[in-house]
C-alpha atoms as a PDB file:
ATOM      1  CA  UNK A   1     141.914  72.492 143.358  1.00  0.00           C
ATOM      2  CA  UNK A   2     138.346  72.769 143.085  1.00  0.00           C
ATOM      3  CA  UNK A   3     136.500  75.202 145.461  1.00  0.00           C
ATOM      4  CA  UNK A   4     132.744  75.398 147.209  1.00  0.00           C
ATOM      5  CA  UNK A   5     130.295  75.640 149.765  1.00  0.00           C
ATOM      6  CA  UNK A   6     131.057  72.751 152.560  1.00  0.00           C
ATOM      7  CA  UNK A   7     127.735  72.537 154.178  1.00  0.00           C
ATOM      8  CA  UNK A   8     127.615  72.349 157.903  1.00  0.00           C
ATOM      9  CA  UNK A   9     124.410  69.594 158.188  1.00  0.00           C
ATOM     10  CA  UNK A  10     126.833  66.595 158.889  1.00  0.00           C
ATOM     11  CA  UNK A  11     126.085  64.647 155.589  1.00  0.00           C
ATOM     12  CA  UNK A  12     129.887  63.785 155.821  1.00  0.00           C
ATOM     13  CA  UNK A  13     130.388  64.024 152.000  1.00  0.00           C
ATOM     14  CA  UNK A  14     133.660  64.503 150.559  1.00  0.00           C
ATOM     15  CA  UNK A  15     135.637  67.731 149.192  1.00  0.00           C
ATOM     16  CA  UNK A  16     137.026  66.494 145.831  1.00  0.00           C
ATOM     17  CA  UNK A  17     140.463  68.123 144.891  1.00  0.00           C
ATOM     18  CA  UNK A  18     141.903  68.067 141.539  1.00  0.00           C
ATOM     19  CA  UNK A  19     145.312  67.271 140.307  1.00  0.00           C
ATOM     20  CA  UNK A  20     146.958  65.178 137.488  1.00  0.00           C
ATOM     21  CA  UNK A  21     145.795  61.892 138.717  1.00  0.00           C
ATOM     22  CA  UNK A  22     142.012  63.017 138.639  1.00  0.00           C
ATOM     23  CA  UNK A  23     139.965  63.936 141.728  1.00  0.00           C
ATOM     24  CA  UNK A  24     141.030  62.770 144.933  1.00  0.00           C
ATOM     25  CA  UNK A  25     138.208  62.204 147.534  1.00  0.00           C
ATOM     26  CA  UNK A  26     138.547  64.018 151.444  1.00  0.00           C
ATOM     27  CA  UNK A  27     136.526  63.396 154.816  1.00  0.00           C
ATOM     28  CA  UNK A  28     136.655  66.041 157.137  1.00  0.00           C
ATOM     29  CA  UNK A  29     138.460  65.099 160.224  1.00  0.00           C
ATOM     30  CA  UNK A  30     138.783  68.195 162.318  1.00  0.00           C
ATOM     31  CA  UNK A  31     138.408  71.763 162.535  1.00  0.00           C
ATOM     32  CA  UNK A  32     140.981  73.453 164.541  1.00  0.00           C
ATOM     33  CA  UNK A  33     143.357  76.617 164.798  1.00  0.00           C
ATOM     34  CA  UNK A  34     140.223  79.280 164.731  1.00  0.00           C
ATOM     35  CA  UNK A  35     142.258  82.248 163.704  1.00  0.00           C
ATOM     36  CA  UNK A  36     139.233  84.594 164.218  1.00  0.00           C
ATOM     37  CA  UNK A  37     135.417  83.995 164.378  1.00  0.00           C
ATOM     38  CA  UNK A  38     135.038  84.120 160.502  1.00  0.00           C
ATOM     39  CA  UNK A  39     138.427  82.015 159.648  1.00  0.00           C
ATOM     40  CA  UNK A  40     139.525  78.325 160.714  1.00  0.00           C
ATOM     41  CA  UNK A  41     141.231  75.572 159.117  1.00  0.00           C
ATOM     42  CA  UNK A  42     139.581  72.231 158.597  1.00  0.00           C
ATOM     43  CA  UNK A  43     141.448  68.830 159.082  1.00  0.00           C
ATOM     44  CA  UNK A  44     140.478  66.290 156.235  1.00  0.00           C
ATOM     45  CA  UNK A  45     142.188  62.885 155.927  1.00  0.00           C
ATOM     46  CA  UNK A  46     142.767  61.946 151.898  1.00  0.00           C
ATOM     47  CA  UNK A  47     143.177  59.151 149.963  1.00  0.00           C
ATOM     48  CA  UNK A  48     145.992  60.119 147.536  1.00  0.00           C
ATOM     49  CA  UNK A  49     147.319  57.160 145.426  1.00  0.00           C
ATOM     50  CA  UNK A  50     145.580  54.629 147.558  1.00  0.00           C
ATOM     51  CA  UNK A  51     147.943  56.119 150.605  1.00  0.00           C
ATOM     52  CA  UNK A  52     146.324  57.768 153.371  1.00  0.00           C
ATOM     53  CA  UNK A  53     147.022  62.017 153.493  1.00  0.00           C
ATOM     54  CA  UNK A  54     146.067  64.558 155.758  1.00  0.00           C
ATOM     55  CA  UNK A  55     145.338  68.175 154.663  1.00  0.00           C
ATOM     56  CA  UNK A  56     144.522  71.163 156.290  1.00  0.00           C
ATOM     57  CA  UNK A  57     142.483  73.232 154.571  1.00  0.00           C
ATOM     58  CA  UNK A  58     141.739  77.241 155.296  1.00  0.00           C
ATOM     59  CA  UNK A  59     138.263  78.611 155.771  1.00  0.00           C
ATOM     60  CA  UNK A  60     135.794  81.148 155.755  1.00  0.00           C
ATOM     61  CA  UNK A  61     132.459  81.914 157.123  1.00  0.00           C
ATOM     62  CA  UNK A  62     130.119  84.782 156.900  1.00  0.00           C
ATOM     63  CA  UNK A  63     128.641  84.856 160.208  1.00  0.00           C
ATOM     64  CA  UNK A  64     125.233  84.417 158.846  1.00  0.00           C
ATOM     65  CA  UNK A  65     124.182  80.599 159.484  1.00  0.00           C
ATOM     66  CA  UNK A  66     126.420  77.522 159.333  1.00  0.00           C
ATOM     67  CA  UNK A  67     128.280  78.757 155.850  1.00  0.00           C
ATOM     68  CA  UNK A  68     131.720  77.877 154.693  1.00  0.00           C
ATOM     69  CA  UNK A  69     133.941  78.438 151.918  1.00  0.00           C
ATOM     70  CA  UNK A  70     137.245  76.876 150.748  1.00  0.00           C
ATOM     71  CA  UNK A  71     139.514  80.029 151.202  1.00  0.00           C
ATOM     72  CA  UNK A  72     142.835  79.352 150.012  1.00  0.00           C
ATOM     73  CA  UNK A  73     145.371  76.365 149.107  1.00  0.00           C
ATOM     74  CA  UNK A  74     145.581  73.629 151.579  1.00  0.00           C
ATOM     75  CA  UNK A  75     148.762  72.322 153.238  1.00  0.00           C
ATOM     76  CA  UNK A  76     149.419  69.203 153.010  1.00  0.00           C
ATOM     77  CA  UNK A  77     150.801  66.360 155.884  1.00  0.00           C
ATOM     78  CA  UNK A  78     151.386  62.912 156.994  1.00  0.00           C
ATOM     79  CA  UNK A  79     148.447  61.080 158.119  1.00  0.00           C
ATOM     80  CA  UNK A  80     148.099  60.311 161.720  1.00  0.00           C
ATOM     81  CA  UNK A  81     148.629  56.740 163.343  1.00  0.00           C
ATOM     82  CA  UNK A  82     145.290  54.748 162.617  1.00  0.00           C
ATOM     83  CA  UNK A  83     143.816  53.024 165.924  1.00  0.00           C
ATOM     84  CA  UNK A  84     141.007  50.529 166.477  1.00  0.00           C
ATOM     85  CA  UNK A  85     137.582  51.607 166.652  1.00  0.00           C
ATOM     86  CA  UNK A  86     135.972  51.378 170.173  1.00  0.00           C
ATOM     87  CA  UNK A  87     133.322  49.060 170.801  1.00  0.00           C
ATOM     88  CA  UNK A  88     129.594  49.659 169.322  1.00  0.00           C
ATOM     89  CA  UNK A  89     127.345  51.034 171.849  1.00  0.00           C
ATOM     90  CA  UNK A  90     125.832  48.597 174.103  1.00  0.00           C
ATOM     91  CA  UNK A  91     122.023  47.577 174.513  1.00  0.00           C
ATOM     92  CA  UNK A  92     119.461  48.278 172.019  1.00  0.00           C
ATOM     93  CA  UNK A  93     115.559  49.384 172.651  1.00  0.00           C
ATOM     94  CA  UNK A  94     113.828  46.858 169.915  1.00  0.00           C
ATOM     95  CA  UNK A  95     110.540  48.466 170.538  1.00  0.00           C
ATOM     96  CA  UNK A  96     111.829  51.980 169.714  1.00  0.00           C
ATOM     97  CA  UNK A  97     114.155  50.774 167.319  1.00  0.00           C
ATOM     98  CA  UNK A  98     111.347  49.045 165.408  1.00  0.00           C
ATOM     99  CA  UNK A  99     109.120  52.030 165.812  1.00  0.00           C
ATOM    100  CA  UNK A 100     111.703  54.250 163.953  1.00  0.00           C
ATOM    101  CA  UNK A 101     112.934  51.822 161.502  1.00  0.00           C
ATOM    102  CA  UNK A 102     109.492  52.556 160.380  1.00  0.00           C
ATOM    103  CA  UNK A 103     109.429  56.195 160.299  1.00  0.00           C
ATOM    104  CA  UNK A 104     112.961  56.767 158.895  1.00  0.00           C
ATOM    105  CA  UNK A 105     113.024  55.696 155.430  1.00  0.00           C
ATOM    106  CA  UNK A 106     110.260  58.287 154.770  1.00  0.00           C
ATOM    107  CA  UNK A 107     112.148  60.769 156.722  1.00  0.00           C
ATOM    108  CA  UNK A 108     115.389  60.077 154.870  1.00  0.00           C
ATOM    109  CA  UNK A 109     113.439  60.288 151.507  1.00  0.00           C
ATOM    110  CA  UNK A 110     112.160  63.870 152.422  1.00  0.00           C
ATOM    111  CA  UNK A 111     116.077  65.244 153.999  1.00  0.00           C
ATOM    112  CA  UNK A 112     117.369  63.523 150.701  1.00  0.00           C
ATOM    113  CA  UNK A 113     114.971  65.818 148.433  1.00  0.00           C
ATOM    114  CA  UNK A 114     114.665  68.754 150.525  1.00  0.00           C
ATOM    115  CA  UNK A 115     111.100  69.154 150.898  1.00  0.00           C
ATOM    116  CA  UNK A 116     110.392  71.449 153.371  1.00  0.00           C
ATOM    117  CA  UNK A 117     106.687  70.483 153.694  1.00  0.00           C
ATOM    118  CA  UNK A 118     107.593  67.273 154.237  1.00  0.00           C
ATOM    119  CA  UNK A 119     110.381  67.521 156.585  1.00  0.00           C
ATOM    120  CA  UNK A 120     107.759  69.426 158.861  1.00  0.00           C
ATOM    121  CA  UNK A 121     105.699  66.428 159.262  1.00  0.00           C
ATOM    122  CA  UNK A 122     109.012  64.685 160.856  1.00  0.00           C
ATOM    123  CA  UNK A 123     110.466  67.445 162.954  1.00  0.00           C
ATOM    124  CA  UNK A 124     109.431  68.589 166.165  1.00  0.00           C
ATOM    125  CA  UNK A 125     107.557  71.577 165.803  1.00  0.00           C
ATOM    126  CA  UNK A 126     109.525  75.065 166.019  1.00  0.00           C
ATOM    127  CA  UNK A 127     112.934  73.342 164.948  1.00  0.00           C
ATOM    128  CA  UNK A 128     113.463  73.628 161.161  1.00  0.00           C
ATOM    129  CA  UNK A 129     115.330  70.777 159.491  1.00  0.00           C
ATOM    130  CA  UNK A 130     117.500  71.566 156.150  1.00  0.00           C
ATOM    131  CA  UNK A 131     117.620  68.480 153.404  1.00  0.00           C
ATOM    132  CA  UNK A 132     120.159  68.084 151.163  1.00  0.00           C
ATOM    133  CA  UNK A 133     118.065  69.672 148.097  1.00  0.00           C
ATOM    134  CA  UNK A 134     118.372  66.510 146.054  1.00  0.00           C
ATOM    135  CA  UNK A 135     121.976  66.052 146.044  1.00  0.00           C
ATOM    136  CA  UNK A 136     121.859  62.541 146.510  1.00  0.00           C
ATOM    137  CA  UNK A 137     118.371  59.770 146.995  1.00  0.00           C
ATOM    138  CA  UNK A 138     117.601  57.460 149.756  1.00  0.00           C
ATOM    139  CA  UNK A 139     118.529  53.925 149.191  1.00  0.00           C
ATOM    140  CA  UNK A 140     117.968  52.464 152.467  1.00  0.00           C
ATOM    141  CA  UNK A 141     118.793  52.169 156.002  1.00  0.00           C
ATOM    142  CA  UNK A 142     121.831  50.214 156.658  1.00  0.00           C
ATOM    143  CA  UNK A 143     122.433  50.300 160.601  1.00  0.00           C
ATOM    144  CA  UNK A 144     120.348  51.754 164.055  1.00  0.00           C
ATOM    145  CA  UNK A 145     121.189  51.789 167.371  1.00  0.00           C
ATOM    146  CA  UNK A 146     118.415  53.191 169.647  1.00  0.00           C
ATOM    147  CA  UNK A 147     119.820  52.996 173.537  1.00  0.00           C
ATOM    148  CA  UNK A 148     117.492  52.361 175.922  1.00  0.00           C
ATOM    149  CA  UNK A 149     115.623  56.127 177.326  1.00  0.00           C
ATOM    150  CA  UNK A 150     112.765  57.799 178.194  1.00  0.00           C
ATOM    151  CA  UNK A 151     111.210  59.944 175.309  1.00  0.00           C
ATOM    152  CA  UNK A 152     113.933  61.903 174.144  1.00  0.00           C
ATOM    153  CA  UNK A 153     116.947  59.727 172.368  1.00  0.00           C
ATOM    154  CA  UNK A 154     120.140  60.414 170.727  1.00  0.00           C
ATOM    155  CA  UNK A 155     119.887  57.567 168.217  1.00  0.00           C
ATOM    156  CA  UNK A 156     122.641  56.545 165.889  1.00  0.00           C
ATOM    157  CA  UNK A 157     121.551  56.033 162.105  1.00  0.00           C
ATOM    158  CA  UNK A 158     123.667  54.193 158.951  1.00  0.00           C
ATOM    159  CA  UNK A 159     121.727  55.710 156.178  1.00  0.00           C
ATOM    160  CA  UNK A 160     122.776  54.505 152.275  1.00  0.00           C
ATOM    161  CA  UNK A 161     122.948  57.345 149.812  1.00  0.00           C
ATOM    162  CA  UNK A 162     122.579  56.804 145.825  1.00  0.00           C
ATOM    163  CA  UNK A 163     124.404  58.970 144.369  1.00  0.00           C
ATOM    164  CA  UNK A 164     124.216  60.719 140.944  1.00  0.00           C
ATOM    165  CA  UNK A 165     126.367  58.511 137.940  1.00  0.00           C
ATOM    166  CA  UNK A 166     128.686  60.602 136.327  1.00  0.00           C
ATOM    167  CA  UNK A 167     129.087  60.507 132.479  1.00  0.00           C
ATOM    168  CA  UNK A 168     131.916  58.074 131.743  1.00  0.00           C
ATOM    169  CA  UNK A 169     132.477  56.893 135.324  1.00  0.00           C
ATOM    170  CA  UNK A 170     132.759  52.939 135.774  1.00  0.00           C
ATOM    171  CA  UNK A 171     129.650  52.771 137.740  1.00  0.00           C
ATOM    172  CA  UNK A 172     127.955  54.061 134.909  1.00  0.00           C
ATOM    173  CA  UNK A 173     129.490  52.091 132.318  1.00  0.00           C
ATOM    174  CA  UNK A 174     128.120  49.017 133.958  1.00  0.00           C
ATOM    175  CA  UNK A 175     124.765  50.441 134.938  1.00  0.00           C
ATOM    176  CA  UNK A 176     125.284  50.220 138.619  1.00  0.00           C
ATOM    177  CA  UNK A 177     124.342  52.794 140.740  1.00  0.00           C
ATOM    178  CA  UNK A 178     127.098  54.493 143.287  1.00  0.00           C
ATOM    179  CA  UNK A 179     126.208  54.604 146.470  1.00  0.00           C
ATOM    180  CA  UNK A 180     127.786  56.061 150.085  1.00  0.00           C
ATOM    181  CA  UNK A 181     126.905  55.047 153.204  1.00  0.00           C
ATOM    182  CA  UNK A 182     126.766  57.704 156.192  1.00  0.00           C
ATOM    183  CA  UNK A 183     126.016  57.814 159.954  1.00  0.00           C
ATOM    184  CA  UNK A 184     124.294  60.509 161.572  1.00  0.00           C
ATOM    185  CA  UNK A 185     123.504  60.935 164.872  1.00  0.00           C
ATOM    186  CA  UNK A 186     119.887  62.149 165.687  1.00  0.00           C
ATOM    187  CA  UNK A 187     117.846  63.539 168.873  1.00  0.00           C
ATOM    188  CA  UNK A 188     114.388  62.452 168.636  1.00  0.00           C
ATOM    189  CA  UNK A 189     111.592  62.980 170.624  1.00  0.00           C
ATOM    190  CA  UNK A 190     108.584  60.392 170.986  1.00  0.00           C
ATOM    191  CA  UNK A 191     105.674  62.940 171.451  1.00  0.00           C
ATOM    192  CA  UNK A 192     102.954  60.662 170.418  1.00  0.00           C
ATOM    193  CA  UNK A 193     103.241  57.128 171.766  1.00  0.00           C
ATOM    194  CA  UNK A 194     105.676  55.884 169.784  1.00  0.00           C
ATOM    195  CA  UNK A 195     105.215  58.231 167.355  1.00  0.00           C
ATOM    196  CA  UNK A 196     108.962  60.427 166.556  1.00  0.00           C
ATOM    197  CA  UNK A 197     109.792  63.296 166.044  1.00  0.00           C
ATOM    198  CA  UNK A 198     113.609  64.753 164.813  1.00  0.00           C
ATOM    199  CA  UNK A 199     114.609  67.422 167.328  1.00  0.00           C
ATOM    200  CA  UNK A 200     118.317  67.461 165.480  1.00  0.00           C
ATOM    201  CA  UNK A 201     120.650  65.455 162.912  1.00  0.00           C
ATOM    202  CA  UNK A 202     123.972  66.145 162.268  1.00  0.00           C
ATOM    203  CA  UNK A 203     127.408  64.201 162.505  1.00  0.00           C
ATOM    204  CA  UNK A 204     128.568  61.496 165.202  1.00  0.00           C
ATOM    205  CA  UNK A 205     131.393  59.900 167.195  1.00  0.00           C
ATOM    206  CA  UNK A 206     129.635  56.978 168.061  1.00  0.00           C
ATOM    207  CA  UNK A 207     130.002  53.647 165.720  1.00  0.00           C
ATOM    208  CA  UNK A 208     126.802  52.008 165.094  1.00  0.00           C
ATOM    209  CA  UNK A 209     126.498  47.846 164.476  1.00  0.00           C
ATOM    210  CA  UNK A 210     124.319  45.997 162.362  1.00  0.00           C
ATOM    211  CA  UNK A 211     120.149  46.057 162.734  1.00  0.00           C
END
């Protein structure tokens, strides 16, 4: 099994555990069972052998910041019944939606990097945003749903990650470029007529449609 840091920014990326197959990709799901405030297990669903798994997978945190670490062996169960989605979100603010179609590649391009200097251009002032220090690049926007609102919004973004081609893998072989698509959901704050600002990002329950 390979062991790390799972960051807490809702990027949803995948724990990769190792056995004789080769490495076998896991969303998180769930966390549940807090055994105390520093240990919990986390609920990922697997795909093992094209078959869907679930695992639960022990925890630590240090109580400083949003910090985990793998802490031991994970057990391993059935998956649970799969259901339909529910329906997209209804009705759509073009205006906004335009406005921060805009603004969000270039905000995307600065969380994908890291830069600090530039994420304080996007972010509403006193609320520090954390990138993803380069661990993957912006490709482009895929999905947004902007309700309709006053000035603050909880917006739903598809954002497509490229990801870094590993040596030997069958993207690279062919010179394409992996890529993962993601959905956040965002609070942002128009503070300038029609000019946003992020007030949060993280992960989402709601299911976004095409732009």
């Amino acid at each position: 099994m390979v062991r790390g840091p799972i960051s807490g920014d809702g990027a949803q990326s995948p724990v990769h555990y190792l056995d004789a197959a080769g490495l076998i990709p896991a969303w998180p799901r769930a966390l549940r069972g807090e055994m105390d405030p520093q240990h919990a297990v986390v609920t990922l669903l697997a795909l093992v052998n094209a078959q869907l798994m679930e695992l639960g997978v022990p925890v630590a945190a240090t109580g400083r910041g949003n910090g985990m670490v793998v802490s031991g062996d994970p057990a391993w169960r059935p998956a649970p019944p799969q259901i339909s989605l529910p329906a997209a979100p209804a009705g759509t603010d073009r205006v906004a939606q335009s406005q921060l179609m805009n603004e969000l590649p270039a905000f995307f391009q600065a969380y994908a990097s890291g830069d600090s200097a530039a994420l304080n251009r996007f972010g509403v002032r006193g609320v520090p945003v954390t990138g993803l220090g380069g661990a993957v690049a912006f490709d482009s926007i895929g999905a947004l749903h902007v309700p309709p609102g006053g000035p603050s919004r909880h917006i739903t973004v598809t954002v497509i990650w490229q990801l870094s081609e590993q040596p030997g893998s069958a993207t690279g072989n062919l010179g394409m470029t992996p890529k993962l698509a993601v959905t956040y959901g965002m609070s942002v704050v128009d503070l300038h007529a029609g000019k946003w600002y992020v007030k949060e990002i993280g992960a989402t329950t709601e299911t976004v449609g095409a732009r």
